[in-house]
Protein backbone atom coordinates (compact mmCIF):
# COMPACT_ATOMS: atom_id res chain seq x y z
CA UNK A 1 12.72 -54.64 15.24
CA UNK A 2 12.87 -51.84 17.79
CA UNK A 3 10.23 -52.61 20.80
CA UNK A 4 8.27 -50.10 22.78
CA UNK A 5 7.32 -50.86 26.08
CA UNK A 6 3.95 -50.22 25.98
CA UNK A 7 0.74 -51.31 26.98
CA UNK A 8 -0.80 -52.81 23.91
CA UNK A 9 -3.22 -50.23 22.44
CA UNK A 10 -6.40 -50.06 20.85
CA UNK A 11 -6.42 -50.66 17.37
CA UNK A 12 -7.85 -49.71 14.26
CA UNK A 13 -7.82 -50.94 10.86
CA UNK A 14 -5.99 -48.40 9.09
CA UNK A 15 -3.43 -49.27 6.42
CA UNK A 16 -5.97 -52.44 5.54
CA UNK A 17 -6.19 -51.14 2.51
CA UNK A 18 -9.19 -52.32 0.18
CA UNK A 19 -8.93 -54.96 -2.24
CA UNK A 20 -11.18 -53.50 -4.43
CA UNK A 21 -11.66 -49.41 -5.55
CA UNK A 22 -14.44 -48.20 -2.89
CA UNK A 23 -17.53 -46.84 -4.87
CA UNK A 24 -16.57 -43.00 -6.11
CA UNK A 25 -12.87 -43.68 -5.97
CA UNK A 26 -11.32 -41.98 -9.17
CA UNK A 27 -10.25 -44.63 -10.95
CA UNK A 28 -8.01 -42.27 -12.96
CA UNK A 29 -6.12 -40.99 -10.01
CA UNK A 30 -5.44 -44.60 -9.30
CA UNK A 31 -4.41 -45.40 -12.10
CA UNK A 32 -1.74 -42.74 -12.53
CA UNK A 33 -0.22 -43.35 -8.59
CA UNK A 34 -0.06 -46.97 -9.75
CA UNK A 35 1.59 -46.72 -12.98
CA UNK A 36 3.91 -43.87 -11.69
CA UNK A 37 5.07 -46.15 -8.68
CA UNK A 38 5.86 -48.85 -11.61
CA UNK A 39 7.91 -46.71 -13.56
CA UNK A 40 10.03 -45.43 -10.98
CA UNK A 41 10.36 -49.00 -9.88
CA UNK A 42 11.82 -49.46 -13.47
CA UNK A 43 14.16 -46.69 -14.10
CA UNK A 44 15.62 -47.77 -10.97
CA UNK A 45 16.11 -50.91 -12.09
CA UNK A 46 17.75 -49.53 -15.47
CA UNK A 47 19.72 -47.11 -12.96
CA UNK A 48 21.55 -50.14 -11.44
CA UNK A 49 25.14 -50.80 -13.30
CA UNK A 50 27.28 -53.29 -11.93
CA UNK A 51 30.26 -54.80 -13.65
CA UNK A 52 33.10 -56.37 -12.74
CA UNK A 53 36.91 -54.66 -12.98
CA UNK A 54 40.11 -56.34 -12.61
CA UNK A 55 38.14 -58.99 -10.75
CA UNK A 56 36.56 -56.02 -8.35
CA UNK A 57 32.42 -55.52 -8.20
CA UNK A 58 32.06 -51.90 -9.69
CA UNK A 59 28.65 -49.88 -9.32
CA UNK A 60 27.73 -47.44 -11.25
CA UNK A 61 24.29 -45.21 -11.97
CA UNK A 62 24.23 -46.57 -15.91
CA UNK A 63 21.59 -43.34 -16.63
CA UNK A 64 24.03 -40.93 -16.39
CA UNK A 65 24.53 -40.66 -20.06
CA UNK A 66 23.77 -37.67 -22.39
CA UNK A 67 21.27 -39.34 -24.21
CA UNK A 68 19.23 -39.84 -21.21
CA UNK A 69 18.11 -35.84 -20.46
CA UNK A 70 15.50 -35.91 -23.31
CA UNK A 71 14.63 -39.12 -22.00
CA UNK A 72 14.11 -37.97 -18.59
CA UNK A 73 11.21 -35.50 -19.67
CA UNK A 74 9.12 -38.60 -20.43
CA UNK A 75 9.82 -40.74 -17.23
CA UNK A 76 10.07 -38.05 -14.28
CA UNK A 77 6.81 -39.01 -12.54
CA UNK A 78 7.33 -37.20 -9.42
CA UNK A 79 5.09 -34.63 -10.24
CA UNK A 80 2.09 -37.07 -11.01
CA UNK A 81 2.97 -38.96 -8.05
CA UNK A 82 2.45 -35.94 -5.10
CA UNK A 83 0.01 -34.86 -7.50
CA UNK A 84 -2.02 -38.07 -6.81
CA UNK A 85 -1.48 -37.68 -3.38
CA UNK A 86 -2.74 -34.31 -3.33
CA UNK A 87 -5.98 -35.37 -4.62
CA UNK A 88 -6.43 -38.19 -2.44
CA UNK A 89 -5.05 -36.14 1.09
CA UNK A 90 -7.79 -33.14 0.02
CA UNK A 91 -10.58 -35.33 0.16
CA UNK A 92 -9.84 -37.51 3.10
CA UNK A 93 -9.37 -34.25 4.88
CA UNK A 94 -12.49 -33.35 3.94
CA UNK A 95 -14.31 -35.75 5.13
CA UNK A 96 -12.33 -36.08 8.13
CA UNK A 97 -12.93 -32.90 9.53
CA UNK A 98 -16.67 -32.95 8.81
CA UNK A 99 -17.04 -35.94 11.27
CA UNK A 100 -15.32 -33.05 13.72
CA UNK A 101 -11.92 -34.80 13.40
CA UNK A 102 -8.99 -32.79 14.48
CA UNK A 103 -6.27 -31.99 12.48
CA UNK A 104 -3.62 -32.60 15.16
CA UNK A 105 -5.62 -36.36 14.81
CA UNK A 106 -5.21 -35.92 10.90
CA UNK A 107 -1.91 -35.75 10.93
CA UNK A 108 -0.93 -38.18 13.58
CA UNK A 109 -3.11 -40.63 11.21
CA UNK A 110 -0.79 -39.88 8.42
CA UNK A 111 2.80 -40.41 10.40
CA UNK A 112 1.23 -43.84 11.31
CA UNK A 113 0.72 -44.65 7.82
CA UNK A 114 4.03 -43.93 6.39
CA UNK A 115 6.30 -44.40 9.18
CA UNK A 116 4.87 -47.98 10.16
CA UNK A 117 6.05 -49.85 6.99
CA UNK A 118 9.39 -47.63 7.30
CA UNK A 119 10.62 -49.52 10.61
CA UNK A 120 10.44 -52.95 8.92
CA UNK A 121 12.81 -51.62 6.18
CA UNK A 122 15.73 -49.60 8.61
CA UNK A 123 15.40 -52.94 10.82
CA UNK A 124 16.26 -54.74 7.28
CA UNK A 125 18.90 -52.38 6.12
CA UNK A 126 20.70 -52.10 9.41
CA UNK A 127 20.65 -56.38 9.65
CA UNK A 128 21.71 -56.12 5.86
CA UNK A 129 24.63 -53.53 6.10
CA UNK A 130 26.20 -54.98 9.40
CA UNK A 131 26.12 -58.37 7.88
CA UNK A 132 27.93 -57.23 5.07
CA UNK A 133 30.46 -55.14 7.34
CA UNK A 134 30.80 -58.70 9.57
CA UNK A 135 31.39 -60.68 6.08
CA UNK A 136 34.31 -58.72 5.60
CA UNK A 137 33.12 -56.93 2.56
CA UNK A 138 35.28 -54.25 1.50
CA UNK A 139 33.92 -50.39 3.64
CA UNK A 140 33.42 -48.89 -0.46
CA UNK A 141 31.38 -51.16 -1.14
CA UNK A 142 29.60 -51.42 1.53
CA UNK A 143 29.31 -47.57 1.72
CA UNK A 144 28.30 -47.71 -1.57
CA UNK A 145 25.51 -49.96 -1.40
CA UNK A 146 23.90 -47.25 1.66
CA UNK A 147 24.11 -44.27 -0.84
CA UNK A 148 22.40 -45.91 -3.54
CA UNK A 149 19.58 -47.84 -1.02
CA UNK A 150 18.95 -44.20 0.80
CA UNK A 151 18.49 -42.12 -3.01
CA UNK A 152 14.75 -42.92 -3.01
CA UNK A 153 14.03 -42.28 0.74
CA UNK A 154 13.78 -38.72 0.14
CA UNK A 155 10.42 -39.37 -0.47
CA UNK A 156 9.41 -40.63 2.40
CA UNK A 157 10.21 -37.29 4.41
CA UNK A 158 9.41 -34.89 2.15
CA UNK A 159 6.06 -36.63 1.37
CA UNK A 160 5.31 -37.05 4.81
CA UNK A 161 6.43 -33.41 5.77
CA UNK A 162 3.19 -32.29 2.80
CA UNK A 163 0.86 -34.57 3.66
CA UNK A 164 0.98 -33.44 7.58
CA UNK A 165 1.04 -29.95 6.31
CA UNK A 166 -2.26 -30.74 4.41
CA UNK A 167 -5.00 -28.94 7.01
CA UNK A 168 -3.00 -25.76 6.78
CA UNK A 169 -2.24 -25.73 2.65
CA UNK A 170 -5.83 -27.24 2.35
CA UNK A 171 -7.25 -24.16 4.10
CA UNK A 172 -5.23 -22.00 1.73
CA UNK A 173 -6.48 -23.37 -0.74
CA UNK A 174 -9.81 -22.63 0.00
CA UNK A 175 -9.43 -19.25 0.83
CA UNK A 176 -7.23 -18.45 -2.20
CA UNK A 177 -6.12 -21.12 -4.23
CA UNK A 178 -4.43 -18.76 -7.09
CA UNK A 179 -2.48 -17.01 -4.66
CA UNK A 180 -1.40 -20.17 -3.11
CA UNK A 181 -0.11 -21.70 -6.11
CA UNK A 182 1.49 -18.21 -7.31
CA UNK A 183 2.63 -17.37 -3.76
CA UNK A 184 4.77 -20.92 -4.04
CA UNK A 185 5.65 -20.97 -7.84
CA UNK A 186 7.10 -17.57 -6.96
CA UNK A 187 9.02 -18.88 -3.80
CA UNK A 188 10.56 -21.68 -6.11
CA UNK A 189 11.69 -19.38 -8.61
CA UNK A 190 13.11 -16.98 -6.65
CA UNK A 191 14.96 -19.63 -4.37
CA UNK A 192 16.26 -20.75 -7.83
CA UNK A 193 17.89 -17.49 -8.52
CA UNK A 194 19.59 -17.19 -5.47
CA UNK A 195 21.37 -20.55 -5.79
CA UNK A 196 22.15 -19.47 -9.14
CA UNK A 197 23.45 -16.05 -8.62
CA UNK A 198 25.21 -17.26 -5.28
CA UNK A 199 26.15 -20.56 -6.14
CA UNK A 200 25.03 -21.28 -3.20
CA UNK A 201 23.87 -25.08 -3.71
CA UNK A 202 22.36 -25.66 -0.47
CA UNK A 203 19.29 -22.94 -0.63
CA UNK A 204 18.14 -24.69 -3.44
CA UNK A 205 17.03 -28.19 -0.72
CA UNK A 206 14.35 -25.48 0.36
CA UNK A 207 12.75 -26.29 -3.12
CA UNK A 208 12.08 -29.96 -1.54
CA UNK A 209 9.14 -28.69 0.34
CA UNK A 210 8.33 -25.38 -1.75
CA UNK A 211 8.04 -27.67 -5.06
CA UNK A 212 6.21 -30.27 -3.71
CA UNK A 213 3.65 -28.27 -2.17
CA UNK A 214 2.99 -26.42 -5.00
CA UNK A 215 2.41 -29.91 -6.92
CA UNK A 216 0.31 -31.03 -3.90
CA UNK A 217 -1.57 -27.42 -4.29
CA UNK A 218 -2.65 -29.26 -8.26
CA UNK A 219 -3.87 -32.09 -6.97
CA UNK A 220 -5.97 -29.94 -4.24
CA UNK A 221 -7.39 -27.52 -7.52
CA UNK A 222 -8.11 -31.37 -9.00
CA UNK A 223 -9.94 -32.44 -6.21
CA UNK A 224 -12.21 -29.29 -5.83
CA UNK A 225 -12.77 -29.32 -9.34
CA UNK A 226 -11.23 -26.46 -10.14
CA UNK A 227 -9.20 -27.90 -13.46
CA UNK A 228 -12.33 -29.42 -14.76
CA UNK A 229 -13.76 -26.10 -14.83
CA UNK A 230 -11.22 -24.90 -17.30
CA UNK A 231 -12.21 -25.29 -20.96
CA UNK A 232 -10.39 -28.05 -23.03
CA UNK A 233 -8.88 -26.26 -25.55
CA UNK A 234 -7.48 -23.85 -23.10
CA UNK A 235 -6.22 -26.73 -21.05
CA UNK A 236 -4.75 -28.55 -24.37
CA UNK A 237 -3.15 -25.11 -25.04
CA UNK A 238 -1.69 -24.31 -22.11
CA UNK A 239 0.25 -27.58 -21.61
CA UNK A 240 1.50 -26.88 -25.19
CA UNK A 241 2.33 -23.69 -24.46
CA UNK A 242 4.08 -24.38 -21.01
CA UNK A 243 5.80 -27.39 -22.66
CA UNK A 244 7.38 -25.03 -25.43
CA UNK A 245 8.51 -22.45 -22.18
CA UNK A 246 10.03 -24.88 -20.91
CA UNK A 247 12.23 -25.51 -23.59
CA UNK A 248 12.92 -22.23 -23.60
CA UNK A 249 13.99 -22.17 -19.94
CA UNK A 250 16.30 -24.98 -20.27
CA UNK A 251 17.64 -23.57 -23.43
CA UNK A 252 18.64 -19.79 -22.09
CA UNK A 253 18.67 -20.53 -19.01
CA UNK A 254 21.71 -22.59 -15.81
CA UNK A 255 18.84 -25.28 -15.50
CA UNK A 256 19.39 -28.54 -17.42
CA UNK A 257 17.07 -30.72 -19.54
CA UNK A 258 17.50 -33.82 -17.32
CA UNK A 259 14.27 -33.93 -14.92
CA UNK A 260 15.87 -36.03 -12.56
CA UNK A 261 18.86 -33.31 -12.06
CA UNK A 262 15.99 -30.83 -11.82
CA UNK A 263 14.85 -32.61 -9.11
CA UNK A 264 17.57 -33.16 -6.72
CA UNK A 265 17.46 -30.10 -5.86
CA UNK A 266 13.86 -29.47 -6.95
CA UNK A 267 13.67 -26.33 -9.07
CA UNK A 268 11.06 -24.05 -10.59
CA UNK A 269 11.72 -26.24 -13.98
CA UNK A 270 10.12 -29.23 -11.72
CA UNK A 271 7.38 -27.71 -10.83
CA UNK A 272 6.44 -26.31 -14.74
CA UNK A 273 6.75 -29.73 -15.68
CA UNK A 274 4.51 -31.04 -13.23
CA UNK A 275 1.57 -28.44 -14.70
CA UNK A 276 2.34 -29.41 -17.77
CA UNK A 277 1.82 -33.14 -16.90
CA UNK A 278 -1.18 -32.49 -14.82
CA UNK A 279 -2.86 -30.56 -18.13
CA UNK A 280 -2.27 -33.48 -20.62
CA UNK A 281 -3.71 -35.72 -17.81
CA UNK A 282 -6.84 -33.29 -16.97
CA UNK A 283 -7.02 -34.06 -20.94
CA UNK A 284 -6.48 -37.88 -21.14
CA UNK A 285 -9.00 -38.54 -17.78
CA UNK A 286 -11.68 -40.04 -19.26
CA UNK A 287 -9.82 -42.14 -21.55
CA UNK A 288 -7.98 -43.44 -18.44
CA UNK A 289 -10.87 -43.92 -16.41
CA UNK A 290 -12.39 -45.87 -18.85
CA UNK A 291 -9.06 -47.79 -19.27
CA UNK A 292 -8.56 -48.37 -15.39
CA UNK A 293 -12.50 -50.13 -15.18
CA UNK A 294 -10.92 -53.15 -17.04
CA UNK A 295 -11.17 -56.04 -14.89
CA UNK A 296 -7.38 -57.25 -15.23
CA UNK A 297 -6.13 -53.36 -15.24
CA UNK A 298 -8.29 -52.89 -12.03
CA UNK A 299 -6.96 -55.98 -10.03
CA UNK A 300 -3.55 -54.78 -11.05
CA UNK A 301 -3.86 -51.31 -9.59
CA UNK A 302 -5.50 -52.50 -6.77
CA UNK A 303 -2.50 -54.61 -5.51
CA UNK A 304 -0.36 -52.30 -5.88
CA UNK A 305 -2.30 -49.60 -4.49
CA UNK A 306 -2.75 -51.49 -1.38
CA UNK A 307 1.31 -52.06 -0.62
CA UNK A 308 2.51 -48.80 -2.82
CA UNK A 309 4.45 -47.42 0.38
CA UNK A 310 6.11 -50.95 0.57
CA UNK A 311 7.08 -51.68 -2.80
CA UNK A 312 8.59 -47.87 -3.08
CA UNK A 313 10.37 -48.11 0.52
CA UNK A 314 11.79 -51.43 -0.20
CA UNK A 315 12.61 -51.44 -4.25
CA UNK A 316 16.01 -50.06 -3.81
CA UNK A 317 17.15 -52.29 -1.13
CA UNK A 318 15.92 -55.39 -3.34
CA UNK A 319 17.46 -54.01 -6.53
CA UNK A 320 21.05 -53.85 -4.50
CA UNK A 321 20.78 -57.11 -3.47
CA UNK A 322 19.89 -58.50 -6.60
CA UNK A 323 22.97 -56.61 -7.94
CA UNK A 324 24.72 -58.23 -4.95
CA UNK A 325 23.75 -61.61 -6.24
CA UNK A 326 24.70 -60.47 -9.57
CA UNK A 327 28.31 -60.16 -8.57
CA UNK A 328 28.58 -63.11 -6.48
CA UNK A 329 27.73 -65.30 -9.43
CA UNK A 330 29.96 -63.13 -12.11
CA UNK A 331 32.76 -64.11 -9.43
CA UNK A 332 32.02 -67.58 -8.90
CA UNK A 333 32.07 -67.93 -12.99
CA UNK A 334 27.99 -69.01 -13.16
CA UNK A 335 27.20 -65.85 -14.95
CA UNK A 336 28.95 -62.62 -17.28
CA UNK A 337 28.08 -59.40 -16.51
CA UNK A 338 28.55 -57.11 -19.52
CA UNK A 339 29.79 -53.69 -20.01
CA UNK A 340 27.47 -51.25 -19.75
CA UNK A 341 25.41 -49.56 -22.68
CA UNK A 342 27.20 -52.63 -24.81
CA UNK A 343 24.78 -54.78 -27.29
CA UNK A 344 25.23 -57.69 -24.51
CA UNK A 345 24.08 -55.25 -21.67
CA UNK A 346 21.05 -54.14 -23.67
CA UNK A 347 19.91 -57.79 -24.38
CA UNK A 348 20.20 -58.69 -21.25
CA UNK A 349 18.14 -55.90 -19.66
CA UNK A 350 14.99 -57.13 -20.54
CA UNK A 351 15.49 -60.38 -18.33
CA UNK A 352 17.03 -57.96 -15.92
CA UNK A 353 13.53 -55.78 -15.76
CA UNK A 354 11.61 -58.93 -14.95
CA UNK A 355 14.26 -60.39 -12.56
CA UNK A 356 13.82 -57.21 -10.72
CA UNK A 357 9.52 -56.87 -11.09
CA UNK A 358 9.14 -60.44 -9.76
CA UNK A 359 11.72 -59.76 -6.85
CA UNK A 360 10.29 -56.11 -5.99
CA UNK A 361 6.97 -58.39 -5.98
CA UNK A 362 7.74 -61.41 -3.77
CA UNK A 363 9.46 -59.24 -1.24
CA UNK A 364 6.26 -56.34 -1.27
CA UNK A 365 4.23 -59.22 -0.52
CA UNK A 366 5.54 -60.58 2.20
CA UNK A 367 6.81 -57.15 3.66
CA UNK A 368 3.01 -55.80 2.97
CA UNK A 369 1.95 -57.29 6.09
CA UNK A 370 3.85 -53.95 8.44
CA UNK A 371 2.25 -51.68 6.02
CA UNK A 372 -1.14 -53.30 6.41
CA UNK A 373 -1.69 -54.76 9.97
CA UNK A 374 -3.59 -52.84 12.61
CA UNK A 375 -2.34 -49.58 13.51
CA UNK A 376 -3.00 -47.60 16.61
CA UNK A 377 -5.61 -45.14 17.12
CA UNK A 378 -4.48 -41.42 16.08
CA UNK A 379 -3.97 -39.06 19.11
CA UNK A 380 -5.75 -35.74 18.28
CA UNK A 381 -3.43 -33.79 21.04
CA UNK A 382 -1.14 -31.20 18.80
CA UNK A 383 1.80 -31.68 20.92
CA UNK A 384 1.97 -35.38 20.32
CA UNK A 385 1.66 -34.63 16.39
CA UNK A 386 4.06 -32.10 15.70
CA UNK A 387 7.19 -33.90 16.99
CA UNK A 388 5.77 -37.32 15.99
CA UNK A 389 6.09 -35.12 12.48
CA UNK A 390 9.32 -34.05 13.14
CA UNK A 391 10.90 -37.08 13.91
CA UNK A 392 9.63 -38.36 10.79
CA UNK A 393 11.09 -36.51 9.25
CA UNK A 394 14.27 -36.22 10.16
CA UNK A 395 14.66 -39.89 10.16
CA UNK A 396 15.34 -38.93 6.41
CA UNK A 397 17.26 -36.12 7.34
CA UNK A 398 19.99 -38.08 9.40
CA UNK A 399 20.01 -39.99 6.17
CA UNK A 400 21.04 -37.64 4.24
CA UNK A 401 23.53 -35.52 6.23
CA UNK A 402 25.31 -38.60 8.22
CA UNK A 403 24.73 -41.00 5.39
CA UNK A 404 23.29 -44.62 5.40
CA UNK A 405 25.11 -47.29 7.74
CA UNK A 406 23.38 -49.85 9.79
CA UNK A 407 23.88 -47.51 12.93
CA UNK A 408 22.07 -44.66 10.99
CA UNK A 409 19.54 -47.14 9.57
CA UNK A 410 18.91 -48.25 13.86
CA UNK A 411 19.13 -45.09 14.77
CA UNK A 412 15.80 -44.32 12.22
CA UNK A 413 14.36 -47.19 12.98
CA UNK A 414 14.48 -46.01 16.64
CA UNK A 415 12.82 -42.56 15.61
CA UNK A 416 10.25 -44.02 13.65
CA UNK A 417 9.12 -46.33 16.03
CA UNK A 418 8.97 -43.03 18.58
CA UNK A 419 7.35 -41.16 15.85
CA UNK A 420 4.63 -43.74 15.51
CA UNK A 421 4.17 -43.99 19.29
CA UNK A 422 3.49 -40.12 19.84
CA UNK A 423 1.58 -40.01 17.01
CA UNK A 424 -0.78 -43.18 18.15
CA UNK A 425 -3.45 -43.14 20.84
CA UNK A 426 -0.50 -45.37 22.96
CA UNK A 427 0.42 -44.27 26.84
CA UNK A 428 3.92 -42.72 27.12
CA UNK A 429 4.66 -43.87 30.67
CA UNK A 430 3.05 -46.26 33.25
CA UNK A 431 3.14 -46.33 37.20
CA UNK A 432 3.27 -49.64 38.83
CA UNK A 433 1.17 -51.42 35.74
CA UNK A 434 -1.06 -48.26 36.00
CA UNK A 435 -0.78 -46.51 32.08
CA UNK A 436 -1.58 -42.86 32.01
CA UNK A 437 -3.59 -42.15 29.10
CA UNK A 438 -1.93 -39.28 26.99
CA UNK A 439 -4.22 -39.51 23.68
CA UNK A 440 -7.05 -37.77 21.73
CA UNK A 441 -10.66 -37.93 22.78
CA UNK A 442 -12.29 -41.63 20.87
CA UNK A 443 -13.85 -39.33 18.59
CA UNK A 444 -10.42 -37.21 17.23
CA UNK A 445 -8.95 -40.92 16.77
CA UNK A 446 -11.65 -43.32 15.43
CA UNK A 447 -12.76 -40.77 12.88
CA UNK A 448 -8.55 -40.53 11.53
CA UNK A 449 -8.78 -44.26 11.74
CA UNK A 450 -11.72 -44.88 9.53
CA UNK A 451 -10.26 -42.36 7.13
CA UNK A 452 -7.05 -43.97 6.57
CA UNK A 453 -8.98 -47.35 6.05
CA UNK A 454 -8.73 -46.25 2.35
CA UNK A 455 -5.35 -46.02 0.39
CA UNK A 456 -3.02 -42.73 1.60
């Protein structure tokens, strides 16, 4: 792992999460970030097609089918996901800045969070991808296996990007929270039409942080109470009646019915969705809540809860390798892999699912401990924060316009582990063993740290 040359700084314990929900903790909102993270952890899992061709490994995304667009209305849980987080970033704000906590120290709190477990797992992709280059595996497959880790890391930059702009949307949203949403609903739509009047494809990766904001706006309207407000049947109707638009939409309209095409770019069809889902779950709450309180339901949510940026940085890479191991053992003659979508593939995937759920497991575990050991204090200075932000960030950005290789994945591992150190209360430079102190006042950074004891 990249080493900074630093003295060794205070620390806090944020990112211990609790075992246990603390007392007031929605249990609902828990539940849903929990469950979400599990189902994306499946599809993936379904995603992953590998069969063999002439003797040759062959990979393929086995959910790009026709059949799976109606499908993909039921199991895009995006929305719910940065709606959670919403709800959860609101209130810690909250609190945060009525023990006088900064925002600058906010946000550096936040890039610690997320950008701590993310070293561990470009160290392990750029040890995993060279080793394959060394091994002599063939450069398409290897290339391969870096698209398909890096599809889910979008997240991690996009959902950084919102949660650091939280004290500025949060104070929107308490000024005017309708024209916040409308302002950014109207921004997505209108990006839409440009990219489909243009055909311009790239406008339409503006949507990543317009979209998401807006969905991070709901779970701010959650948090202040603002949907409970609403009357039921006009919350039962509205979904309806949004659900049935967007039918509509996708009907009469260049957007398609699968949600996860709708979301890569995001579009305005995205972010309807995401109302929609947030109105039948305003309507299911107390059925969940009540659900969530059961003792085995509880204990489940609360492990994952307290390694969810773990298990979602590192699925993918364990789902590769498993389809790795997969190969090597259809090669060697210990095992058949079918053709996809046959009657063989299909009984198999069942074993497949739980291959992958105890794997994901076992390796969240043991990589839990980055996500969860002390952290360094938050710095509450603003200059340290916004490029600590912005290298964040465009860790996922290299990504995505260079591509995933092992010198990409050092090269983020190298930003992160910059990021983290701006963000944190950590000296910059030192003069003959003599460390110049470039970090937030103790208040600005204990106050972040105690905040982020709880889950992000």
């Amino acid at each position: 792992m990249t080493t900074l040359h630093v003295p060794a700084p205070a620390v806090s314990t944020a990112g211990r999460a609790p075992t246990t929900a603390a007392p007031g903790r929605d249990r609902s909102i828990d539940l849903i970030r929990s469950a979400s993270l599990v189902l994306v952890v499946l599809l993936h899992a379904m995603m992953v097609g590998v069969t063999l061709s002439g003797g040759e490994p062959v990979f393929e995304n086995a959910l790009e089918t026709d059949w799976f667009g109606p499908v993909s209305w039921f199991v895009q849980m995006m929305p719910l996901f940065f709606f959670a987080g919403g709800f959860t970033a609101f209130g810690s704000w909250r609190r945060a800045r009525a023990r006088g906590v900064s925002a600058s120290a906010f946000v550096s709190g936040r890039v610690i969070r997320l950008m701590t477990p993310a070293v561990a797992l470009f160290v392990a992709i750029a040890a995993g991808l060279a080793a394959l280059t060394l091994a002599g595996v063939p450069a398409d497959i290897v290339a391969t296996a870096g698209f398909r880790i890096s599809q889910p890391l979008w997240f991690l930059g996009v959902f950084l990007l919102a949660q650091a702009l939280v004290p500025a949307m949060a104070s929107w949203h308490e000024r005017r929270p309708a024209l916040a949403l409308a302002t950014l609903v109207t921004a997505a739509a209108a990006i839409d039409a440009v990219r489909f009047a243009t055909g311009w494809e790239a406008i339409g990766f503006l949507n990543l942080a317009v979209v998401w904001l807006f969905v991070q706006q709901l779970g701010f309207c959650d948090a202040d109470g603002l949907i409970a407000r609403v009357p039921r049947r006009i919350r039962m109707g509205g979904a309806f009646g949004l659900l049935g638009g967007l039918v509509a939409l996708v009907a009469t309209t260049p957007y398609v019915a699968n949600m996860y095409a709708n979301q890569d770019p995001p579009t305005l069809v995205l972010a309807v969705l995401a109302v929609v889902q947030v109105g039948f779950f305003s309507l299911a709450r107390p059925h969940l809540a009540r659900f969530a309180q059961r003792q085995g339901v509880a204990r489940a949510v609360a492990w994952i809860g307290d390694r969810a940026m773990t298990i979602y940085l590192w699925h993918m890479t364990v789902l590769i390798a498993l389809a790795g191991f997969s190969v090597i053992g259809a090669m060697s003659g210990l095992i058949v892999l079918p053709d996809l979508h046959s009657a063989q593939w299909w009984l198999t995937r069942p074993a497949w699912l739980l291959a992958a759920v105890v794997a994901v497991a076992l390796v969240s575990t043991a990589a839990a401990r980055f996500e969860r050991k002390p952290m360094p204090l938050p710095s509450g200075a603003a200059w340290r924060a916004v490029p600590a932000t912005a290298l964040g960030v465009g860790c996922v950005v290299i990504i995505f316009v260079v591509g995933l290789t092992w010198v990409t994945a050092v090269a983020c591992a190298v930003l992160a582990a910059v990021a983290i150190a701006l963000a944190g209360d950590i000296p910059l430079c030192k003069t003959r063993g003599f460390a110049i102190p470039l970090a937030a006042s103790p208040r600005d950074a204990g106050g972040v740290a105690r905040e982020n004891g709880g889950r992000a």
